[in-house]
C-alpha atoms as a PDB file:
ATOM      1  CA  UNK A   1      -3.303 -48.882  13.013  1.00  0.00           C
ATOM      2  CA  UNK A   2      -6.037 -45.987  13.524  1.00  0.00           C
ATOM      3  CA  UNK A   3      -5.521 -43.504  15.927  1.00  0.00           C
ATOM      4  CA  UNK A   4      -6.941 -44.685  19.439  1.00  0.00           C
ATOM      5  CA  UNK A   5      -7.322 -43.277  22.636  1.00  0.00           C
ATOM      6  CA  UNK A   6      -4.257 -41.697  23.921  1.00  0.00           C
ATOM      7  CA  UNK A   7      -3.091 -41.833  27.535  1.00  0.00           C
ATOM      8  CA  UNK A   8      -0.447 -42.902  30.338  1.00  0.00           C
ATOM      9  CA  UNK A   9      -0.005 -45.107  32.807  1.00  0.00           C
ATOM     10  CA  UNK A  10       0.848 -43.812  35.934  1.00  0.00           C
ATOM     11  CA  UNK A  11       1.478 -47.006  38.332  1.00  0.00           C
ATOM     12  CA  UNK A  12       0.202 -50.476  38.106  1.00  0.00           C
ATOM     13  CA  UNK A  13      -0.008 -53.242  40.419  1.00  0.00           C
ATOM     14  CA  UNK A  14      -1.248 -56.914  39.766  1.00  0.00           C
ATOM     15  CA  UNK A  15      -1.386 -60.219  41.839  1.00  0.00           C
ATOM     16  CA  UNK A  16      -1.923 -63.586  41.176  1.00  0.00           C
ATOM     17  CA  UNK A  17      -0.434 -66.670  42.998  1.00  0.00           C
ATOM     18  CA  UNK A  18       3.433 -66.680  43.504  1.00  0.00           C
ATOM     19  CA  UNK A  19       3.258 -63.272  41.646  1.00  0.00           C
ATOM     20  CA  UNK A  20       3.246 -60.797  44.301  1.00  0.00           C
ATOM     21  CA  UNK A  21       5.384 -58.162  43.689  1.00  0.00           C
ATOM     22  CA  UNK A  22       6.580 -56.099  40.944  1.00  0.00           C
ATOM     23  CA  UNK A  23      10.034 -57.637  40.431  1.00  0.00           C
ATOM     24  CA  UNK A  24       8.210 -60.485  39.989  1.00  0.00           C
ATOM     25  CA  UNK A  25       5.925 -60.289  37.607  1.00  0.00           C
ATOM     26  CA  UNK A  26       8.898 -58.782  35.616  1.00  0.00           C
ATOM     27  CA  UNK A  27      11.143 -62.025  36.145  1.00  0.00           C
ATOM     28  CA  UNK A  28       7.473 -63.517  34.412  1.00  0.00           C
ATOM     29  CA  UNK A  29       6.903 -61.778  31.614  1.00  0.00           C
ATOM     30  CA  UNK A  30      10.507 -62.129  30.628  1.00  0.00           C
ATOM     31  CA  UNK A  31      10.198 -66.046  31.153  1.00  0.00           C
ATOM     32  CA  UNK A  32       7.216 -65.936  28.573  1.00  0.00           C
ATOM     33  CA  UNK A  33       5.610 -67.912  31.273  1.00  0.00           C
ATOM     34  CA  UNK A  34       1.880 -69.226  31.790  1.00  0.00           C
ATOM     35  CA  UNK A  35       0.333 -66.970  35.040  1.00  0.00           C
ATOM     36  CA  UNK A  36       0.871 -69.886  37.688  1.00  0.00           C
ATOM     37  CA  UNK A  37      -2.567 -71.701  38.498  1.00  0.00           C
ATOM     38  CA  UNK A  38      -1.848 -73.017  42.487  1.00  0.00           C
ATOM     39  CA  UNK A  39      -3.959 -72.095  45.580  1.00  0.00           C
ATOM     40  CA  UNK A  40      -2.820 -69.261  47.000  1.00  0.00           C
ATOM     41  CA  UNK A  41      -3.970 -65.577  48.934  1.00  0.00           C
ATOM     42  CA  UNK A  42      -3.002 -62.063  49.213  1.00  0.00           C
ATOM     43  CA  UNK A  43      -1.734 -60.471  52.394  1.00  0.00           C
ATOM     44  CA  UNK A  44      -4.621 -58.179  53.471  1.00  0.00           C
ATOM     45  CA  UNK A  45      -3.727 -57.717  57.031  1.00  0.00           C
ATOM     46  CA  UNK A  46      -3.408 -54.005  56.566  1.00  0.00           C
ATOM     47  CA  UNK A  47      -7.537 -54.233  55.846  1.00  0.00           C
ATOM     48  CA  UNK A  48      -9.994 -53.398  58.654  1.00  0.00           C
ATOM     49  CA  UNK A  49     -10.673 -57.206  60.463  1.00  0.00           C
ATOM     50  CA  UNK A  50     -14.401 -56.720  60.265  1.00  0.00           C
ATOM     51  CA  UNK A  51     -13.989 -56.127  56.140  1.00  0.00           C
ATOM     52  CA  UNK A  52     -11.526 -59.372  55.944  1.00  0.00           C
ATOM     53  CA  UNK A  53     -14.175 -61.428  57.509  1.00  0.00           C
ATOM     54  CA  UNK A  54     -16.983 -60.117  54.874  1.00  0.00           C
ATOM     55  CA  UNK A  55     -14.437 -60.409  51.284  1.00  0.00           C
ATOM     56  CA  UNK A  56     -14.592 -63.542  49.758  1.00  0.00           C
ATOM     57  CA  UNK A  57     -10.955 -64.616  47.568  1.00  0.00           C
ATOM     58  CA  UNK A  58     -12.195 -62.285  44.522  1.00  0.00           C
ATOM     59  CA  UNK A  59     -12.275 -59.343  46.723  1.00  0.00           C
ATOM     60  CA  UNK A  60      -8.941 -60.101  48.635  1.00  0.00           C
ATOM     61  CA  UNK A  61      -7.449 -59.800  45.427  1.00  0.00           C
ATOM     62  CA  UNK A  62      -9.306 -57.170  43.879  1.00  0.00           C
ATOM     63  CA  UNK A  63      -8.678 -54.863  46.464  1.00  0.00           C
ATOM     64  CA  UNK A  64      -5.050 -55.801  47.168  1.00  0.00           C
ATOM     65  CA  UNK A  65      -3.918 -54.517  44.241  1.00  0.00           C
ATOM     66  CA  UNK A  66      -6.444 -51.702  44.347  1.00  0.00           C
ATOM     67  CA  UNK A  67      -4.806 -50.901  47.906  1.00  0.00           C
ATOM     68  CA  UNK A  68      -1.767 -50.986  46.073  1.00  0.00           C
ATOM     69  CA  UNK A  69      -1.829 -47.593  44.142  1.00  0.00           C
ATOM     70  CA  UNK A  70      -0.821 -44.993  45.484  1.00  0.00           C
ATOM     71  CA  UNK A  71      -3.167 -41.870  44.864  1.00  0.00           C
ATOM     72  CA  UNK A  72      -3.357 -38.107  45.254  1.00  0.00           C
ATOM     73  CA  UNK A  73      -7.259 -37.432  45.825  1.00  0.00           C
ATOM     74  CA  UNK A  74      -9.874 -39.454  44.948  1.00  0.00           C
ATOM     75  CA  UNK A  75      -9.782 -41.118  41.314  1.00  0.00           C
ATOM     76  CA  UNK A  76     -12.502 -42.097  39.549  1.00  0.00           C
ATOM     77  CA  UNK A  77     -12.519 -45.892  39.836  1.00  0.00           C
ATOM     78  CA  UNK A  78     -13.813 -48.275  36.843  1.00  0.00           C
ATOM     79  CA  UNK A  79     -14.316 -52.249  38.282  1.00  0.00           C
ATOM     80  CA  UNK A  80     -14.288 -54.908  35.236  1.00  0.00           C
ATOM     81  CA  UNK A  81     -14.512 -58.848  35.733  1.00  0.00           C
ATOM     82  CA  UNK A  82     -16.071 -61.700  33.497  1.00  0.00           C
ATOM     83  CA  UNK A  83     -17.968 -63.099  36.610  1.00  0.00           C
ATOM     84  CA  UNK A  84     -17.251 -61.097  39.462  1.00  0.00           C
ATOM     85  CA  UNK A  85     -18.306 -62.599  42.828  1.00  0.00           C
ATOM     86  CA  UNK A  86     -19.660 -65.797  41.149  1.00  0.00           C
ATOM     87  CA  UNK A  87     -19.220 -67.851  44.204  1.00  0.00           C
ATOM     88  CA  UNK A  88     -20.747 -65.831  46.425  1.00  0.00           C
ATOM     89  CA  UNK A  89     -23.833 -65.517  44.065  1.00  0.00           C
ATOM     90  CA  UNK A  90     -23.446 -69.001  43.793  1.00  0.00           C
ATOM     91  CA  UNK A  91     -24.122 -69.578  47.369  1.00  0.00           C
ATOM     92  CA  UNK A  92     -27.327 -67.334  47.680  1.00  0.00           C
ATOM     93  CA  UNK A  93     -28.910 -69.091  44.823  1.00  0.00           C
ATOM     94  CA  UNK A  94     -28.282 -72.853  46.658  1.00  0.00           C
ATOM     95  CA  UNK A  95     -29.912 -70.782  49.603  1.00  0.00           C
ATOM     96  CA  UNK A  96     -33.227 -69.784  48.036  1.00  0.00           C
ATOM     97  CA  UNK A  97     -33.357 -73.674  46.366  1.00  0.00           C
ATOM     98  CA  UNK A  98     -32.937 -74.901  49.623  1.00  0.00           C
ATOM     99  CA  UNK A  99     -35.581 -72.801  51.298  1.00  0.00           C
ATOM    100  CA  UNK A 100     -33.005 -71.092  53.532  1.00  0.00           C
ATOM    101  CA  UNK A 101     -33.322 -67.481  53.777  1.00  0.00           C
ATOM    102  CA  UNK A 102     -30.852 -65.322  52.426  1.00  0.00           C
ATOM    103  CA  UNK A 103     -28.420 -63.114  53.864  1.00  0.00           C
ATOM    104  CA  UNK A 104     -28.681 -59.474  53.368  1.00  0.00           C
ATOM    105  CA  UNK A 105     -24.910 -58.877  53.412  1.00  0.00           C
ATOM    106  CA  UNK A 106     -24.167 -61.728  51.583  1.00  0.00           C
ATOM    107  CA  UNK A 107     -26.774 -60.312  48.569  1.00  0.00           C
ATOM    108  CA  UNK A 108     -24.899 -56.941  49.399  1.00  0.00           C
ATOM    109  CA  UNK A 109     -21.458 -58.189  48.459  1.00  0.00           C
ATOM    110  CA  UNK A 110     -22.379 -60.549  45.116  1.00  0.00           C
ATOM    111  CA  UNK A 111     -23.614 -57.889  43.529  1.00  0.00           C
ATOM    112  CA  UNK A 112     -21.085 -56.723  40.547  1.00  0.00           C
ATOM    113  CA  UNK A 113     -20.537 -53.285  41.593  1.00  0.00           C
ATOM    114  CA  UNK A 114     -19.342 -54.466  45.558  1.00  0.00           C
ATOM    115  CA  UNK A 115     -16.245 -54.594  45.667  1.00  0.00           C
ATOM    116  CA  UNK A 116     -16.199 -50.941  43.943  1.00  0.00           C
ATOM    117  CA  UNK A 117     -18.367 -49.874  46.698  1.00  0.00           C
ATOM    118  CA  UNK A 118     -15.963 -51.558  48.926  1.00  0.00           C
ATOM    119  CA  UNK A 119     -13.569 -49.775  47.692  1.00  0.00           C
ATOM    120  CA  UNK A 120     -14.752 -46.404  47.764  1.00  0.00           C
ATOM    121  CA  UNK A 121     -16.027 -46.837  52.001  1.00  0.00           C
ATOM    122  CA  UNK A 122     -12.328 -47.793  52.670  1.00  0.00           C
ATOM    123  CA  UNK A 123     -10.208 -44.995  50.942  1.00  0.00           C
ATOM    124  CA  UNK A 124     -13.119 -42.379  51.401  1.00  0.00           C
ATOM    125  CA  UNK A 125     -13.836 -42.134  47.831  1.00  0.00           C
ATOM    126  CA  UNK A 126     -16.681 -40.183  46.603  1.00  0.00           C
ATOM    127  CA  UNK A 127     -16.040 -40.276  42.874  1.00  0.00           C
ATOM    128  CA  UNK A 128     -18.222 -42.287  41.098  1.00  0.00           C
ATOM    129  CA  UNK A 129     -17.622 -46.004  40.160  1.00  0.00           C
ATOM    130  CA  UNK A 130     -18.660 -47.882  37.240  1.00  0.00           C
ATOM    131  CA  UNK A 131     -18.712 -51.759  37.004  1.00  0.00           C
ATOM    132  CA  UNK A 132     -18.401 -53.763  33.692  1.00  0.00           C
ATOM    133  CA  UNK A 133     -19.122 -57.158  32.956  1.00  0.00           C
ATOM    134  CA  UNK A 134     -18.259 -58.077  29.260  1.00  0.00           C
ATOM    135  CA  UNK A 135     -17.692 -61.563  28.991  1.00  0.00           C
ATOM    136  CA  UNK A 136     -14.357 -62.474  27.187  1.00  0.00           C
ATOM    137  CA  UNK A 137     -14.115 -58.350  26.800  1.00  0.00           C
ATOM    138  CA  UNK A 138     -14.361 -57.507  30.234  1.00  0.00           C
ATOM    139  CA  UNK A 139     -10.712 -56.317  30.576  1.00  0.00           C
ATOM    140  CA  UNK A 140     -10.856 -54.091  27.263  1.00  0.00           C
ATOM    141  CA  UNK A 141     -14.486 -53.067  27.888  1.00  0.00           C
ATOM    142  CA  UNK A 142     -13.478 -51.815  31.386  1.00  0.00           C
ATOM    143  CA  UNK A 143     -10.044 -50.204  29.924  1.00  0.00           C
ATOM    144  CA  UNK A 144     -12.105 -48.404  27.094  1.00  0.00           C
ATOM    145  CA  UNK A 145     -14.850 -47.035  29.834  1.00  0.00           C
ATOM    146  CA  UNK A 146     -11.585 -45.814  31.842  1.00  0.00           C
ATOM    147  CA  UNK A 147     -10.421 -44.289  29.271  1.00  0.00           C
ATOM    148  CA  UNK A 148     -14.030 -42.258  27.970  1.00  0.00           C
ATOM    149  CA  UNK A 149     -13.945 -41.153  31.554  1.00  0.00           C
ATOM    150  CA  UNK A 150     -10.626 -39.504  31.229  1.00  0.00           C
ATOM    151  CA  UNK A 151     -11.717 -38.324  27.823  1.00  0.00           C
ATOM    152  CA  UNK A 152     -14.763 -36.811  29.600  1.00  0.00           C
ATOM    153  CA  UNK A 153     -12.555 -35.202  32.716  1.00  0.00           C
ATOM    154  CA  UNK A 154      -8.687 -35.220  31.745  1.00  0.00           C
ATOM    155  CA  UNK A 155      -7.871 -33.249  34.803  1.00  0.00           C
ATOM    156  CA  UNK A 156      -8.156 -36.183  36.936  1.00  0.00           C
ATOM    157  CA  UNK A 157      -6.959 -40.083  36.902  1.00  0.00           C
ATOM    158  CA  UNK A 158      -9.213 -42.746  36.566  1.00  0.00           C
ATOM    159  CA  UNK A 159      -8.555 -46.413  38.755  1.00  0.00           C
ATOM    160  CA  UNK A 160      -9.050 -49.482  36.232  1.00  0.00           C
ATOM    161  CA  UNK A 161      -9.309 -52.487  38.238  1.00  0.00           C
ATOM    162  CA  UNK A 162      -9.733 -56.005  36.984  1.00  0.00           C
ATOM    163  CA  UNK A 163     -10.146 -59.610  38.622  1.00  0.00           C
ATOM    164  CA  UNK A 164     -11.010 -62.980  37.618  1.00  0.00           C
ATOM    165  CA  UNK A 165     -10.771 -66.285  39.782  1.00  0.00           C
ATOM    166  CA  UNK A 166     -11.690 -69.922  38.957  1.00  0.00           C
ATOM    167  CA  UNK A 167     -15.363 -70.676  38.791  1.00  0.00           C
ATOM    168  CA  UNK A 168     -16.499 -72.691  41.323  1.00  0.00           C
ATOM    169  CA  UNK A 169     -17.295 -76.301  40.444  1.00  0.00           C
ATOM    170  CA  UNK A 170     -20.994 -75.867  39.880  1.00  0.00           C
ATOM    171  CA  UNK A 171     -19.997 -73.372  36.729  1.00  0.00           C
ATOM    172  CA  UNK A 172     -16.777 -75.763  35.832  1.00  0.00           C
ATOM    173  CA  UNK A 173     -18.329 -76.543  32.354  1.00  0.00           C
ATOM    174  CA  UNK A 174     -18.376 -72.756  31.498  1.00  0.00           C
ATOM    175  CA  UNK A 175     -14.619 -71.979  33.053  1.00  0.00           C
ATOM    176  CA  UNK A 176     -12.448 -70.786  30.259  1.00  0.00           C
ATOM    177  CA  UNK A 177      -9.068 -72.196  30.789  1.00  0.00           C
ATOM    178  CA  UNK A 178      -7.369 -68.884  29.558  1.00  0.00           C
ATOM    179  CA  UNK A 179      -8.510 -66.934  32.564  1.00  0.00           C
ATOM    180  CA  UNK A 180      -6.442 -66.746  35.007  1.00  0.00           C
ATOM    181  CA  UNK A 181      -6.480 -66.298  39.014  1.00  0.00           C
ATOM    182  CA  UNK A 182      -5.553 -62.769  38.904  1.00  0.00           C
ATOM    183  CA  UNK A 183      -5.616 -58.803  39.884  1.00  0.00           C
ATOM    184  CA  UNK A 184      -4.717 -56.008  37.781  1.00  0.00           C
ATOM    185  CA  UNK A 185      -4.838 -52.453  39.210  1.00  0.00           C
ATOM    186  CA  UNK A 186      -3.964 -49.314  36.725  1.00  0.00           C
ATOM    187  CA  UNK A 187      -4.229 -45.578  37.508  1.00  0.00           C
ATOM    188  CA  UNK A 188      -4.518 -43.752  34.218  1.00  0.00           C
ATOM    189  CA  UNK A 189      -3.476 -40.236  33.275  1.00  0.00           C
ATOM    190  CA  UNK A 190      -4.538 -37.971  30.618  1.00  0.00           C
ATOM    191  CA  UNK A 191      -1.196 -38.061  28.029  1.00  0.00           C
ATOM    192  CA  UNK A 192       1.380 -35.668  29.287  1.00  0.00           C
ATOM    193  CA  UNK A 193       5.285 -35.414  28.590  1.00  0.00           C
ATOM    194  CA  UNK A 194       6.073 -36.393  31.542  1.00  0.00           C
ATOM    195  CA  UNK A 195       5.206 -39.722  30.861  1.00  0.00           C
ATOM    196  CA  UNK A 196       5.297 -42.241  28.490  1.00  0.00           C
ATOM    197  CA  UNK A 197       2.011 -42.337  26.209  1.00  0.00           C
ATOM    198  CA  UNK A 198       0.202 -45.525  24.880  1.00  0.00           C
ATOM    199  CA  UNK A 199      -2.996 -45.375  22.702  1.00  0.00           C
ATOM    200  CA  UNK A 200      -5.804 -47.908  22.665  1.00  0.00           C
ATOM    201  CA  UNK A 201      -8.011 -48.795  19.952  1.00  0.00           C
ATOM    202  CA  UNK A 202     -10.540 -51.226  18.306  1.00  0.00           C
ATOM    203  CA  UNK A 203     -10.994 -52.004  14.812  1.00  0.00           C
ATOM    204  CA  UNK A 204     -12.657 -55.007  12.725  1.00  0.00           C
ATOM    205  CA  UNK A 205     -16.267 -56.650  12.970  1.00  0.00           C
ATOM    206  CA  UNK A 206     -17.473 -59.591  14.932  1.00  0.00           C
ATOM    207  CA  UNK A 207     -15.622 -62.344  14.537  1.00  0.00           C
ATOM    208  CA  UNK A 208     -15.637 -66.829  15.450  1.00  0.00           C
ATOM    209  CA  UNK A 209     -11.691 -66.232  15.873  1.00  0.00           C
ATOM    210  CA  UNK A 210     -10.823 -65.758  19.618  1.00  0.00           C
ATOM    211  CA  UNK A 211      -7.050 -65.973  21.381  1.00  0.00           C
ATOM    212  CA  UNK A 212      -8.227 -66.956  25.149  1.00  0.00           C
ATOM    213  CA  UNK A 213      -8.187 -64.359  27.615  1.00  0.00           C
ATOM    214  CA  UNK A 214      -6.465 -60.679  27.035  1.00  0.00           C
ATOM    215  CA  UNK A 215      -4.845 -60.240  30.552  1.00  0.00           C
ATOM    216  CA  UNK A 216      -1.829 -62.674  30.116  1.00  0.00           C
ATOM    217  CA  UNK A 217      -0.502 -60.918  26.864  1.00  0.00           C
ATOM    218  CA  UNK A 218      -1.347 -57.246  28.073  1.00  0.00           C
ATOM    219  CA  UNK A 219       0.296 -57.754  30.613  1.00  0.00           C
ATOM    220  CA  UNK A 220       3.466 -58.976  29.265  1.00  0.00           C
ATOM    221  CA  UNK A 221       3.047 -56.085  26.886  1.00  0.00           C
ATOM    222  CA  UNK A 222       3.459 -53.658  29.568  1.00  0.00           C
ATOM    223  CA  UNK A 223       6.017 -55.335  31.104  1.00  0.00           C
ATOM    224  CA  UNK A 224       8.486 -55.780  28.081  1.00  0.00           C
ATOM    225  CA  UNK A 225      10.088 -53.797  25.817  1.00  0.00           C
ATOM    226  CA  UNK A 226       7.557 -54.264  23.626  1.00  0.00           C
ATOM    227  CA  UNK A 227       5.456 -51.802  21.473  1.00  0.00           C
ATOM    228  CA  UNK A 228       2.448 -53.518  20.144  1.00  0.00           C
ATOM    229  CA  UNK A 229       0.128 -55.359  21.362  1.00  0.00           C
ATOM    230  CA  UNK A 230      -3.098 -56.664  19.950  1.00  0.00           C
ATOM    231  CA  UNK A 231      -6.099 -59.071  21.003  1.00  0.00           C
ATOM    232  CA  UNK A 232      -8.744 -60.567  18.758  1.00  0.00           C
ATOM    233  CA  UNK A 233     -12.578 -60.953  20.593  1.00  0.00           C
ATOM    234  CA  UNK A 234     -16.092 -61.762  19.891  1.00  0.00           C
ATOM    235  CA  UNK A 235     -16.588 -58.032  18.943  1.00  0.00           C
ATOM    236  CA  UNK A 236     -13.436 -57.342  16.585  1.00  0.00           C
ATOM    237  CA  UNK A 237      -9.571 -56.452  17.287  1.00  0.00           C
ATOM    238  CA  UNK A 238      -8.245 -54.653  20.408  1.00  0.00           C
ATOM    239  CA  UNK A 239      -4.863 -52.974  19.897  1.00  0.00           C
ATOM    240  CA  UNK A 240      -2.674 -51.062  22.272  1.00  0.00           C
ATOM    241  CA  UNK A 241       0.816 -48.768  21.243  1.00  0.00           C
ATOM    242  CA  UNK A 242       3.240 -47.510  23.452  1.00  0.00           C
ATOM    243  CA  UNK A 243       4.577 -43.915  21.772  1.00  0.00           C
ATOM    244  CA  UNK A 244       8.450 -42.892  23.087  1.00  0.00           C
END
């Protein structure tokens, strides 16, 4: 492959239900297991009540995992999601067709760069934030802006966070089945020797050949002993190495 992007991975933390911990989602990716689909939520107790009230269940799990990570300072924090808060929006829009007004806060937090926002008013953070949507590409999109930032500023670790949940059943004829209910938080570091370095890349042209969503296998990737990993999109082939 052609040289990518290099970097490490400082700590991780994902969710999704029955998959709440990192011993976990080890046992899973060693079970070459499907990321269970069942109704489930994220402890979030240790979030302000009046927040709680206001996060709808994409929120509760972005910002578990986000929660998660442990941080020195204030990292820059990139937010990625196919639909982001899609029910929410959802509910606005059969507002206005109904003639009912709308709620300010409820516009406030459908908007794709909320739960970013969010973020930042919890933990004090007054880097900036940047919020991708990307379709099919979201996770890769958001892990390639994470990475331009770092690029851009190595001195200081950048917060990739990604989320998907089910679409509601208004949007069921769009739902990809490969997406899965899930969280992914990752705090990336410039490479260093203190830590093991993976590159990420992109090759090819547009293509009609797709392989479902990217989260499942990347995520076994890091997981596992495993040194390649690769992903074919709309927009060409995503590829990731780990180095030592």
């Amino acid at each position: 492959m052609a040289n990518g992007i290099f970097f490490s991975l400082d700590s991780w933390s994902a969710w999704a239900p029955e998959l709440d911990s990192p011993a976990a989602w080890r046992d899973w990716a060693l079970a070459d297991r499907d990321i269970p689909d069942a109704e489930a939520m994220p402890d979030i107790r240790d979030l302000p009540a009046g927040l709680r009230r206001r996060l709808s269940k994409l929120g509760k799990i972005a910002l578990r995992v986000a929660m998660d990570i442990e941080t020195e300072g204030s990292p820059r924090v990139v937010f990625s999601s196919r639909n982001g808060n899609v029910t929410q929006m959802l509910s606005l829009l059969q507002s206005l067709a109904a003639g009912e007004p709308v709620s300010p806060a409820g516009f406030g937090m459908s908007v794709h760069n909320s739960l970013a926002g969010m973020l930042s008013i919890i933990t004090g953070n007054r880097e900036a934030h940047t919020a991708i949507a990307a379709g099919g590409e979201s996770l890769c999109m958001g892990l390639l802006e994470a990475l331009m930032l770092l690029e851009e500023d190595p001195s200081e670790p950048v917060l990739l966070v990604h989320c998907d949940e089910t679409l509601p059943e208004f949007y069921a004829p769009f739902q990809d089945p490969s997406v899965p209910v899930c969280s992914v938080a990752m705090l990336l570091r410039a490479a260093g020797p203190e830590a093991e370095t993976l590159s990420f890349g992109f090759t090819g042209q547009p293509t009609e050949r797709h392989e479902g969503d990217p989260l499942t296998s990347f995520l076994r990737f890091l997981l596992r002993s495993e040194t390649d990993w690769s992903w074919t999109g709309a927009q060409g082939n995503w590829w990731c190495q780990k180095h030592g």
